[in-house]
N, C-alpha and C. Protein backbone atom coordinates (compact mmCIF):
# COMPACT_ATOMS: atom_id res chain seq x y z
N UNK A 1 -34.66 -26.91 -43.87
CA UNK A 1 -34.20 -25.79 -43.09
C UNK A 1 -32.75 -26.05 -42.67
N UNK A 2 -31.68 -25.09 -42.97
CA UNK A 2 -30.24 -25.05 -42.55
C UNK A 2 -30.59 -25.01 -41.47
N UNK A 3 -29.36 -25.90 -40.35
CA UNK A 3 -29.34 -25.94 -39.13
C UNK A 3 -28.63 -24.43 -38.70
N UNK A 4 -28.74 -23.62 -37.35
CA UNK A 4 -28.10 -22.56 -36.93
C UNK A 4 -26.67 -23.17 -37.11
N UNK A 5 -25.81 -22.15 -37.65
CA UNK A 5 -24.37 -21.90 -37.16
C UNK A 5 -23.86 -20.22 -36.83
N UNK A 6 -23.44 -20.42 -35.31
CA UNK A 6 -22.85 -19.27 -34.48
C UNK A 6 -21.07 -19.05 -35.18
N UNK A 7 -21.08 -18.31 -35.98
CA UNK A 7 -19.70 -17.61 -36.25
C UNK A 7 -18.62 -17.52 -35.44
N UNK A 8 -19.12 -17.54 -34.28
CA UNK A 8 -17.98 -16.99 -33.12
C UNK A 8 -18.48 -17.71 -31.96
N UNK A 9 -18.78 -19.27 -32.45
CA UNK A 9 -18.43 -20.58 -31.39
C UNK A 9 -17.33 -20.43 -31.16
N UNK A 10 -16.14 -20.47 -31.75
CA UNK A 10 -14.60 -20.64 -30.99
C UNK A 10 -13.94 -19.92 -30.33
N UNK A 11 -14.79 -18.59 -30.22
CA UNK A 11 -14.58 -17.15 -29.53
C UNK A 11 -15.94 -18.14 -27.70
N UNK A 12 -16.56 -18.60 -28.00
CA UNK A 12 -17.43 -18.62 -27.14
C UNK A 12 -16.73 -19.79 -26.53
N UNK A 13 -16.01 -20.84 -27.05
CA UNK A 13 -15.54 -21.92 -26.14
C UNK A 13 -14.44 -21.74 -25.79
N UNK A 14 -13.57 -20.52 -26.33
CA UNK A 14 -12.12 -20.13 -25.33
C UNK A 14 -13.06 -19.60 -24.48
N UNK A 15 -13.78 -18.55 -24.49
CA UNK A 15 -14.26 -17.94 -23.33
C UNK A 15 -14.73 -18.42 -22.29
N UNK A 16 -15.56 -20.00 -22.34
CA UNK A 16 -16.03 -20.66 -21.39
C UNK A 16 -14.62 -21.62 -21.04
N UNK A 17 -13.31 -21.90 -21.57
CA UNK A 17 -12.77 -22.17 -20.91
C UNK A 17 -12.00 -21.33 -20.17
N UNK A 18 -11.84 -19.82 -20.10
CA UNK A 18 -11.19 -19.07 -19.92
C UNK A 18 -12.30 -18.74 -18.23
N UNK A 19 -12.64 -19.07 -18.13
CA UNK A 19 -14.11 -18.86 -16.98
C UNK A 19 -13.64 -20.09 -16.22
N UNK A 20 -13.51 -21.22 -16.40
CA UNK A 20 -13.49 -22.74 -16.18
C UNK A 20 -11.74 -22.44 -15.43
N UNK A 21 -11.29 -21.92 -16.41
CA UNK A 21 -9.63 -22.17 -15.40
C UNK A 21 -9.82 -20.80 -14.54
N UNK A 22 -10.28 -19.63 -14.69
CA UNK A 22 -10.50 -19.08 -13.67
C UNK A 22 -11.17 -19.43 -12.09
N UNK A 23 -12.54 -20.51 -12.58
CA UNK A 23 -12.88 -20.29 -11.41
C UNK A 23 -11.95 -21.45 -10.49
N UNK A 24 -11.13 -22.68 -11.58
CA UNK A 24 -9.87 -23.54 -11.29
C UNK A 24 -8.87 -22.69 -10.00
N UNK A 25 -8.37 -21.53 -10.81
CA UNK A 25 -7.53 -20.55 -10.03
C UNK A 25 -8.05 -20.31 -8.67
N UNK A 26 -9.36 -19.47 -8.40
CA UNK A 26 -9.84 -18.98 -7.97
C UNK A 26 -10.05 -19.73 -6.66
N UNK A 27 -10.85 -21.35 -6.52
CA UNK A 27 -10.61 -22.56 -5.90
C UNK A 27 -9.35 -22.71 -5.41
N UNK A 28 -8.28 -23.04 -6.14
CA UNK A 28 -7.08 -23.32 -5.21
C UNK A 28 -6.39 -21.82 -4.72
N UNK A 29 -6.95 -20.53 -4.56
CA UNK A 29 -6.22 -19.94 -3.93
C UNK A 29 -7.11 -20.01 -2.83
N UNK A 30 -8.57 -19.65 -2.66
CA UNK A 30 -9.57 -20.16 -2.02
C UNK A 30 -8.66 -20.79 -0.57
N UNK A 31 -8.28 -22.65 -1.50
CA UNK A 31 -7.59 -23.39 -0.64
C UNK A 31 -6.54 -22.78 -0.05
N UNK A 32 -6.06 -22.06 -0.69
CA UNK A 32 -4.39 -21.88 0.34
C UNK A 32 -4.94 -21.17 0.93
N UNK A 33 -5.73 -19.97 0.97
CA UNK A 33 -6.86 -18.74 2.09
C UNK A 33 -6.98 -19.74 3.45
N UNK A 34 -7.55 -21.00 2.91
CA UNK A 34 -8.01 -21.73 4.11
C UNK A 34 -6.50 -22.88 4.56
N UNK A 35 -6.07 -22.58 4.42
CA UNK A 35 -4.80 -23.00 4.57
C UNK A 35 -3.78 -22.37 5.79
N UNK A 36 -3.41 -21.06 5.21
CA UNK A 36 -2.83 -19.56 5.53
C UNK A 36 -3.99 -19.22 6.97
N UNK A 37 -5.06 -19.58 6.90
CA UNK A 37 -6.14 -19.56 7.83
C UNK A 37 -5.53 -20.57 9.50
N UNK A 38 -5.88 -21.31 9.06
CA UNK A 38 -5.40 -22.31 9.99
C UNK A 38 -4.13 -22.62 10.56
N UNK A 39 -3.07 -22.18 10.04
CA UNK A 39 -1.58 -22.03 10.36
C UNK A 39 -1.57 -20.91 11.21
N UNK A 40 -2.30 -19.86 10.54
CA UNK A 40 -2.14 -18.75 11.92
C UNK A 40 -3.21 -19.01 12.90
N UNK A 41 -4.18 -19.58 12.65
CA UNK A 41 -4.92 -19.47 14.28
C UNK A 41 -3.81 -20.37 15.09
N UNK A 42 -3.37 -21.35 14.47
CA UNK A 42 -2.45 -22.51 15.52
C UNK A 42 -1.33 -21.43 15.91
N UNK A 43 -0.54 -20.83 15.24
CA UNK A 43 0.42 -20.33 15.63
C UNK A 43 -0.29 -19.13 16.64
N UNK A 44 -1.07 -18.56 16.59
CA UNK A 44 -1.46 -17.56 17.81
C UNK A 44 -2.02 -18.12 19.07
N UNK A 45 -2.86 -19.86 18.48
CA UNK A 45 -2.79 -20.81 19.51
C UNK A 45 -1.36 -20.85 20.76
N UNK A 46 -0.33 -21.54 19.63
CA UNK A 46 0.23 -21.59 20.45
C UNK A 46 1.49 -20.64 21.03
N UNK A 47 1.46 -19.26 20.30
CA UNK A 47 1.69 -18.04 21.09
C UNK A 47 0.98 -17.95 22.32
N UNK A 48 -0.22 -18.03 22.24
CA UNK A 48 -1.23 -17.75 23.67
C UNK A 48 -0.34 -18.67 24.37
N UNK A 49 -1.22 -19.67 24.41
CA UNK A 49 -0.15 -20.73 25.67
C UNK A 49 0.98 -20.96 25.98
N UNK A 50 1.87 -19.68 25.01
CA UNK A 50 3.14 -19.59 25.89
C UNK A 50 3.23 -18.34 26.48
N UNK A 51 2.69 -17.58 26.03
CA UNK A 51 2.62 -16.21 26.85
C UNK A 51 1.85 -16.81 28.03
N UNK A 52 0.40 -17.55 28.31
CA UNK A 52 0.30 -18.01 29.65
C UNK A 52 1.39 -18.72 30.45
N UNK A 53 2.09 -19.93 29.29
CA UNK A 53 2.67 -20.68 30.44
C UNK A 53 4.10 -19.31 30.98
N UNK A 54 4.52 -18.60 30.39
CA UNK A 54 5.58 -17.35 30.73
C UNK A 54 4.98 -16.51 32.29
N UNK A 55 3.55 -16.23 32.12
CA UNK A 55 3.40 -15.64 32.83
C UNK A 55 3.14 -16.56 34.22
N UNK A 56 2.86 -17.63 34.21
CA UNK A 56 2.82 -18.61 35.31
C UNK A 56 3.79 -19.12 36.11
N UNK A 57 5.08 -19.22 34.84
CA UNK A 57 6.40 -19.32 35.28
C UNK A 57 6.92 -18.44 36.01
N UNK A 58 6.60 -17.15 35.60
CA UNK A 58 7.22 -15.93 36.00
C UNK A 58 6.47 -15.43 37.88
N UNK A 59 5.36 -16.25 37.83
CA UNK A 59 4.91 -16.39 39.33
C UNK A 59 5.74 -16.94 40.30
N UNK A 60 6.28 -17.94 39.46
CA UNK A 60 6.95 -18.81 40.56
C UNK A 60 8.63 -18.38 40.55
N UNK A 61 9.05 -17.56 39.96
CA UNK A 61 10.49 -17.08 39.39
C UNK A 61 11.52 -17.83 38.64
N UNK A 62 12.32 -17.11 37.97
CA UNK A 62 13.09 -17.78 37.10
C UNK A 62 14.35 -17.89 37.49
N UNK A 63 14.58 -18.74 36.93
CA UNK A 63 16.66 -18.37 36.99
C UNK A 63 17.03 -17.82 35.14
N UNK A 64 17.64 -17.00 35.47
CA UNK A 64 18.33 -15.91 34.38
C UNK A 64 18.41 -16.84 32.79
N UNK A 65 18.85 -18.28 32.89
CA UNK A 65 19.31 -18.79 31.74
C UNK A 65 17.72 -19.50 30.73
N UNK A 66 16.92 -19.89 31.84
CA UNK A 66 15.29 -19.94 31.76
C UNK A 66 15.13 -18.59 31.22
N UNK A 67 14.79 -17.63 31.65
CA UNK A 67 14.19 -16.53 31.69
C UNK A 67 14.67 -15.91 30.07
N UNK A 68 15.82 -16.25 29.87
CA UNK A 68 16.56 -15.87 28.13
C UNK A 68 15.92 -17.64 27.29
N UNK A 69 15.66 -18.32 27.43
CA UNK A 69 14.81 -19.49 26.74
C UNK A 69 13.48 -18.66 26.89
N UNK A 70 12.95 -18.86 27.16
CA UNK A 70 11.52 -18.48 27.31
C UNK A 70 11.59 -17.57 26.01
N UNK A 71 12.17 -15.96 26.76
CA UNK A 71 12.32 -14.68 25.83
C UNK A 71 12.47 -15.26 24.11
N UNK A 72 13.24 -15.77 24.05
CA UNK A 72 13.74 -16.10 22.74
C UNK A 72 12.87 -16.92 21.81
N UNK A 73 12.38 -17.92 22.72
CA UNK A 73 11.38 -19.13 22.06
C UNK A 73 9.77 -18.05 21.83
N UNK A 74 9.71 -17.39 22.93
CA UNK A 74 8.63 -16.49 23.00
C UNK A 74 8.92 -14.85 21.61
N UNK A 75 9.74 -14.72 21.62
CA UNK A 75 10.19 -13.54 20.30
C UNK A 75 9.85 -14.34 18.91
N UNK A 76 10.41 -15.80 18.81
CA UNK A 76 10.31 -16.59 17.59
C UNK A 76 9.03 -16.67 17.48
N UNK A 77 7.90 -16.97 18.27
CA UNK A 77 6.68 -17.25 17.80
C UNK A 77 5.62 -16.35 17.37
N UNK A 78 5.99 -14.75 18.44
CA UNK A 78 5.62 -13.49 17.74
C UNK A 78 5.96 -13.35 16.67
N UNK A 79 6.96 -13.41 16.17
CA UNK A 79 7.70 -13.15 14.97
C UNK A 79 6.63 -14.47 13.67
N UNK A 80 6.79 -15.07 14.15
CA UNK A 80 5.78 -16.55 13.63
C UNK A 80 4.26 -16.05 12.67
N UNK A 81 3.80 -15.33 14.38
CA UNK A 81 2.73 -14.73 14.09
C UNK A 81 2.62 -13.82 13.05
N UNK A 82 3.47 -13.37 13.16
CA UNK A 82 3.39 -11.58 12.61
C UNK A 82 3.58 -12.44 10.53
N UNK A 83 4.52 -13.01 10.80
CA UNK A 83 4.85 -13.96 9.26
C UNK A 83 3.56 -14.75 8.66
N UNK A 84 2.71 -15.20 9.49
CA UNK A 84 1.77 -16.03 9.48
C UNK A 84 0.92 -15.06 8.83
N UNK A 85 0.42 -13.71 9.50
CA UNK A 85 -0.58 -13.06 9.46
C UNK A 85 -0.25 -12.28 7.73
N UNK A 86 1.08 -11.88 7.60
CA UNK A 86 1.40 -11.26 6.62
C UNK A 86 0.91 -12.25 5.28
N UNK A 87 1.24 -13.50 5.66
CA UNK A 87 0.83 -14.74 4.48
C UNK A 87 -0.58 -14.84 4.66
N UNK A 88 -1.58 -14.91 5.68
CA UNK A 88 -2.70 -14.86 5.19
C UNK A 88 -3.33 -13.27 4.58
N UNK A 89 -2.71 -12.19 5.10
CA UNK A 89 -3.07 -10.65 4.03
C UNK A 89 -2.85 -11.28 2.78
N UNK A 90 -1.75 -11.88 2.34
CA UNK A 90 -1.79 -11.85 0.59
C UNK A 90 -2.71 -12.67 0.47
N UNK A 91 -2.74 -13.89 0.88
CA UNK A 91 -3.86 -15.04 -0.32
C UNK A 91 -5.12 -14.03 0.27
N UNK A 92 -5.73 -13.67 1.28
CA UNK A 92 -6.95 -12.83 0.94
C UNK A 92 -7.21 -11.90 0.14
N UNK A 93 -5.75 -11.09 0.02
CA UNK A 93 -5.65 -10.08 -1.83
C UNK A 93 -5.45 -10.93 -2.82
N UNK A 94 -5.48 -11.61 -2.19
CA UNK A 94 -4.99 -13.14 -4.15
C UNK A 94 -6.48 -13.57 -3.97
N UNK A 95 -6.78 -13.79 -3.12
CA UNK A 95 -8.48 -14.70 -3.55
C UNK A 95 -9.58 -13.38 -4.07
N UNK A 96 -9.43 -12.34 -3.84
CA UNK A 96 -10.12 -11.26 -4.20
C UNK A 96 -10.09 -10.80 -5.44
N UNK A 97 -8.24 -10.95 -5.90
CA UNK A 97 -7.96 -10.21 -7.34
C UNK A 97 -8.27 -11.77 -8.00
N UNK A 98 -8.97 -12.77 -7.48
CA UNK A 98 -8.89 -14.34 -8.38
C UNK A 98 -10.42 -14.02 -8.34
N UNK A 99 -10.94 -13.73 -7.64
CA UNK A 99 -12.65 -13.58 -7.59
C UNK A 99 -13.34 -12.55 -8.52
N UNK A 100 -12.32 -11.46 -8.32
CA UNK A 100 -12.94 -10.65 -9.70
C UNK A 100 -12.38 -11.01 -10.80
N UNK A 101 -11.10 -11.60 -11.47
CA UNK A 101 -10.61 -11.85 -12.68
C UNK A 101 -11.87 -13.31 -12.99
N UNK A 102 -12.74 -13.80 -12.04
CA UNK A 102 -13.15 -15.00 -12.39
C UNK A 102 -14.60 -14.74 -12.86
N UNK A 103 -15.08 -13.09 -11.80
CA UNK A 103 -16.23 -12.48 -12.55
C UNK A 103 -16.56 -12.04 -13.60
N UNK A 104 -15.39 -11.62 -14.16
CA UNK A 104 -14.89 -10.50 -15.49
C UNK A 104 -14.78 -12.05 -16.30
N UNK A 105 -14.39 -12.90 -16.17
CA UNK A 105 -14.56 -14.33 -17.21
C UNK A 105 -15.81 -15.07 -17.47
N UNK A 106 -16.62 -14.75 -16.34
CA UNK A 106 -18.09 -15.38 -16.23
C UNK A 106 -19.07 -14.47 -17.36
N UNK A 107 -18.45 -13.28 -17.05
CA UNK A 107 -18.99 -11.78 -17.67
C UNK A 107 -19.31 -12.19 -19.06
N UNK A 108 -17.60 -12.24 -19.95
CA UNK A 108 -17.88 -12.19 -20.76
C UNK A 108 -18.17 -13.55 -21.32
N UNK A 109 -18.06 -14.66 -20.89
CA UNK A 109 -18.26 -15.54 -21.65
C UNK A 109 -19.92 -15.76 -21.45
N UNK A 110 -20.93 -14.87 -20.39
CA UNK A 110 -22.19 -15.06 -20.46
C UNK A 110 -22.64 -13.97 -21.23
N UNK A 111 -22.11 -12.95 -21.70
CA UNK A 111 -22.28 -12.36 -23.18
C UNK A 111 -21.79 -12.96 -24.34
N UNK A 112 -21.07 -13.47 -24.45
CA UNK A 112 -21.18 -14.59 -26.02
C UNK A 112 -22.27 -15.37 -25.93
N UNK A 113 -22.70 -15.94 -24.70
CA UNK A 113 -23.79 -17.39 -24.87
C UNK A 113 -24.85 -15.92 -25.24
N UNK A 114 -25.50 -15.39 -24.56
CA UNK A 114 -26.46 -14.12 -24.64
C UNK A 114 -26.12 -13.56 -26.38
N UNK A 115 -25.25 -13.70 -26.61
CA UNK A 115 -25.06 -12.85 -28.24
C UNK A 115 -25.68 -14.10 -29.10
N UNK A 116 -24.92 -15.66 -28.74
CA UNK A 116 -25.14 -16.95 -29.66
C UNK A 116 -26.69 -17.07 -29.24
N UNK A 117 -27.55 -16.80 -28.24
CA UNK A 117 -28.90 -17.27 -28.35
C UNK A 117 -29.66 -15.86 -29.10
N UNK A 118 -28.90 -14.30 -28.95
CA UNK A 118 -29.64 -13.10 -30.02
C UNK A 118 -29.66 -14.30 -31.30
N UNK A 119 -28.61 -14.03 -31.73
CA UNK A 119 -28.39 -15.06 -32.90
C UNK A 119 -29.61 -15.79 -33.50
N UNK A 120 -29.08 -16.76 -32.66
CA UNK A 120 -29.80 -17.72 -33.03
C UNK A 120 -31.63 -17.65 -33.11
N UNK A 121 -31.96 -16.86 -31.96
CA UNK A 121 -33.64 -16.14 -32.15
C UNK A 121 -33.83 -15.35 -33.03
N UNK A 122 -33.29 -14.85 -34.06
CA UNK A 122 -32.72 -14.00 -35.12
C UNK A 122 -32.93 -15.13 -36.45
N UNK A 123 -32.32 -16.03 -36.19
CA UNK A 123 -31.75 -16.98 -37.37
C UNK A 123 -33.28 -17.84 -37.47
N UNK A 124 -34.17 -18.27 -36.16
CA UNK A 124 -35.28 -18.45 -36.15
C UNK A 124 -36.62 -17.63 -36.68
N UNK A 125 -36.16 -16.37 -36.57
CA UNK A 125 -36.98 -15.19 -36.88
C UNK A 125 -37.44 -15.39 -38.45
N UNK A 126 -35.51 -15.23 -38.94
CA UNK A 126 -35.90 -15.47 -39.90
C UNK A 126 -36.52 -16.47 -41.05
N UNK A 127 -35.88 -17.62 -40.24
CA UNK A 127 -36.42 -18.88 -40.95
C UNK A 127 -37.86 -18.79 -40.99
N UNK A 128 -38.71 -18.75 -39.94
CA UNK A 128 -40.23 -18.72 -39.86
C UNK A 128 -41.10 -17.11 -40.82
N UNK A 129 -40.00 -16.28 -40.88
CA UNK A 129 -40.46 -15.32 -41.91
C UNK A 129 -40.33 -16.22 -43.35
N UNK A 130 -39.22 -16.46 -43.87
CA UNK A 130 -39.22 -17.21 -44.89
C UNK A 130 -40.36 -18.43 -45.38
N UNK A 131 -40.96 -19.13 -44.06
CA UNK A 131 -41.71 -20.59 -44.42
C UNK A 131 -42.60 -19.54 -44.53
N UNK A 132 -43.23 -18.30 -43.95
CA UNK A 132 -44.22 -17.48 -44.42
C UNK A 132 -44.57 -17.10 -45.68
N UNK A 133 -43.74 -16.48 -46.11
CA UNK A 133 -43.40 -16.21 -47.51
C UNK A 133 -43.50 -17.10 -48.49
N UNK A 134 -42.98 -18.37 -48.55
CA UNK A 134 -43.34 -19.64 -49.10
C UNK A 134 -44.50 -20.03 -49.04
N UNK A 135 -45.10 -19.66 -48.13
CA UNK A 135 -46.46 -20.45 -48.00
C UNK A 135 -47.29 -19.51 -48.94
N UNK A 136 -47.28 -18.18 -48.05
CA UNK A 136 -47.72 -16.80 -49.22
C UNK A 136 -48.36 -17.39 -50.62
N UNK A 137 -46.68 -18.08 -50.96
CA UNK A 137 -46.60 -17.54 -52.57
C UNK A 137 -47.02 -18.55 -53.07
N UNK A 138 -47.28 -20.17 -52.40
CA UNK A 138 -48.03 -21.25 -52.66
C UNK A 138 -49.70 -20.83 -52.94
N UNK A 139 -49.98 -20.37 -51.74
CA UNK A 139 -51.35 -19.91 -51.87
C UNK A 139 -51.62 -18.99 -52.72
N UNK A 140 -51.02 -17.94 -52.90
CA UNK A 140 -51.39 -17.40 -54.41
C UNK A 140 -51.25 -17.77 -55.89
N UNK A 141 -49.91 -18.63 -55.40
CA UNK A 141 -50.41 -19.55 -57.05
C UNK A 141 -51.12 -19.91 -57.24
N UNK A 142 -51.49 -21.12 -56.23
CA UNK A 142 -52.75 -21.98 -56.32
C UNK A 142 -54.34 -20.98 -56.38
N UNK A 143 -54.47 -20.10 -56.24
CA UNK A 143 -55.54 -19.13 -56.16
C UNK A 143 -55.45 -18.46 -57.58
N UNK A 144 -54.14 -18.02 -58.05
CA UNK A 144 -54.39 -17.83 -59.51
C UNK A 144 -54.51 -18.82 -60.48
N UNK A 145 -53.86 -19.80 -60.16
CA UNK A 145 -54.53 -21.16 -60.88
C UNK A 145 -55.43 -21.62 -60.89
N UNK A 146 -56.30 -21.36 -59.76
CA UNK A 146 -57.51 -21.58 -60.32
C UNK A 146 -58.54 -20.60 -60.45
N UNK A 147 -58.08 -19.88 -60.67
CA UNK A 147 -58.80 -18.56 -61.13
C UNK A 147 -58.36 -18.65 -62.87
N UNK A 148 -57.40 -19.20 -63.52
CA UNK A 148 -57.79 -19.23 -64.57
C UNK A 148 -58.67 -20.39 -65.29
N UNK A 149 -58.27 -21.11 -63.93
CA UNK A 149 -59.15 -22.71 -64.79
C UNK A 149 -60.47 -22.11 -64.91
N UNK A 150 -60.71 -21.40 -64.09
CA UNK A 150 -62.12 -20.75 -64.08
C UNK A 150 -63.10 -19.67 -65.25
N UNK A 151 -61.97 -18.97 -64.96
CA UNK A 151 -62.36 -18.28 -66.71
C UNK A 151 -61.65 -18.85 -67.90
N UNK A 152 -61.24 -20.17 -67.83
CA UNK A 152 -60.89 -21.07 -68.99
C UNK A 152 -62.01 -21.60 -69.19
């Protein structure tokens, strides 16, 4: 019995590597998500605790040249924020457009394996039709053979 051969193995092992560096991609944007994550909670961290320590200060009053430090150091870190937040919007549209380009790779490369096992239950089909047939045609020889030894 010929062993199976799939025609479009080399169509099926770009495809499983084409799945493999996707879900590669997909992982390190993942990482920067959780990355982009944690930079802005710290930076709204430590926005908060300066908007408290501002408003605590501002209990006890300022002198004018304080009061423009504060403002300024306090504008930079809003501004921080607002930069922070904009960088984690993209990698969450980058891990999304990496999550479906990684589904659409899983997709098709689990329709080639699904086509190589049709195949191959196909290629079995037929082989076991064939040992049928063989056998068939054994047994009827041997049945006409001795069917003539018989009326010999």
């Amino acid at each position: 019995m010929k062993t199976f051969v799939f025609r479009l193995q080399s169509v099926l092992l770009l495809r499983e590597r084409e799945e493999q560096a996707a879900q590669l991609e997909y992982a390190e944007a993942l990482k920067a998500l959780l990355v982009a994550q944690r930079l802005l909670q710290d930076a709204e961290r430590l926005r908060d605790e300066l908007d408290e320590a501002f408003a605590e200060r501002r209990k006890h009053g300022f002198r004018a040249a304080e009061q423009n430090i504060y403002w300024v150091s306090m504008l930079k870190h809003h501004e921080g924020c607002k930069l922070r937040a904009e960088n984690f919007a993209k990698s969450a549209e980058e891990v999304e457009r990496l999550r479906i380009q990684m589904l659409e790779a899983k997709r098709k490369s689990e329709t080639m394996l699904h086509l190589k096992e049709k195949q191959q239950q196909a290629y079995k089909e037929a082989e076991r039709h064939a040992d049928e047939l063989l056998i068939d045609d054994i047994v009827s020889a041997r049945y006409a053979s001795e069917l003539r030894k018989a009326s010999a």
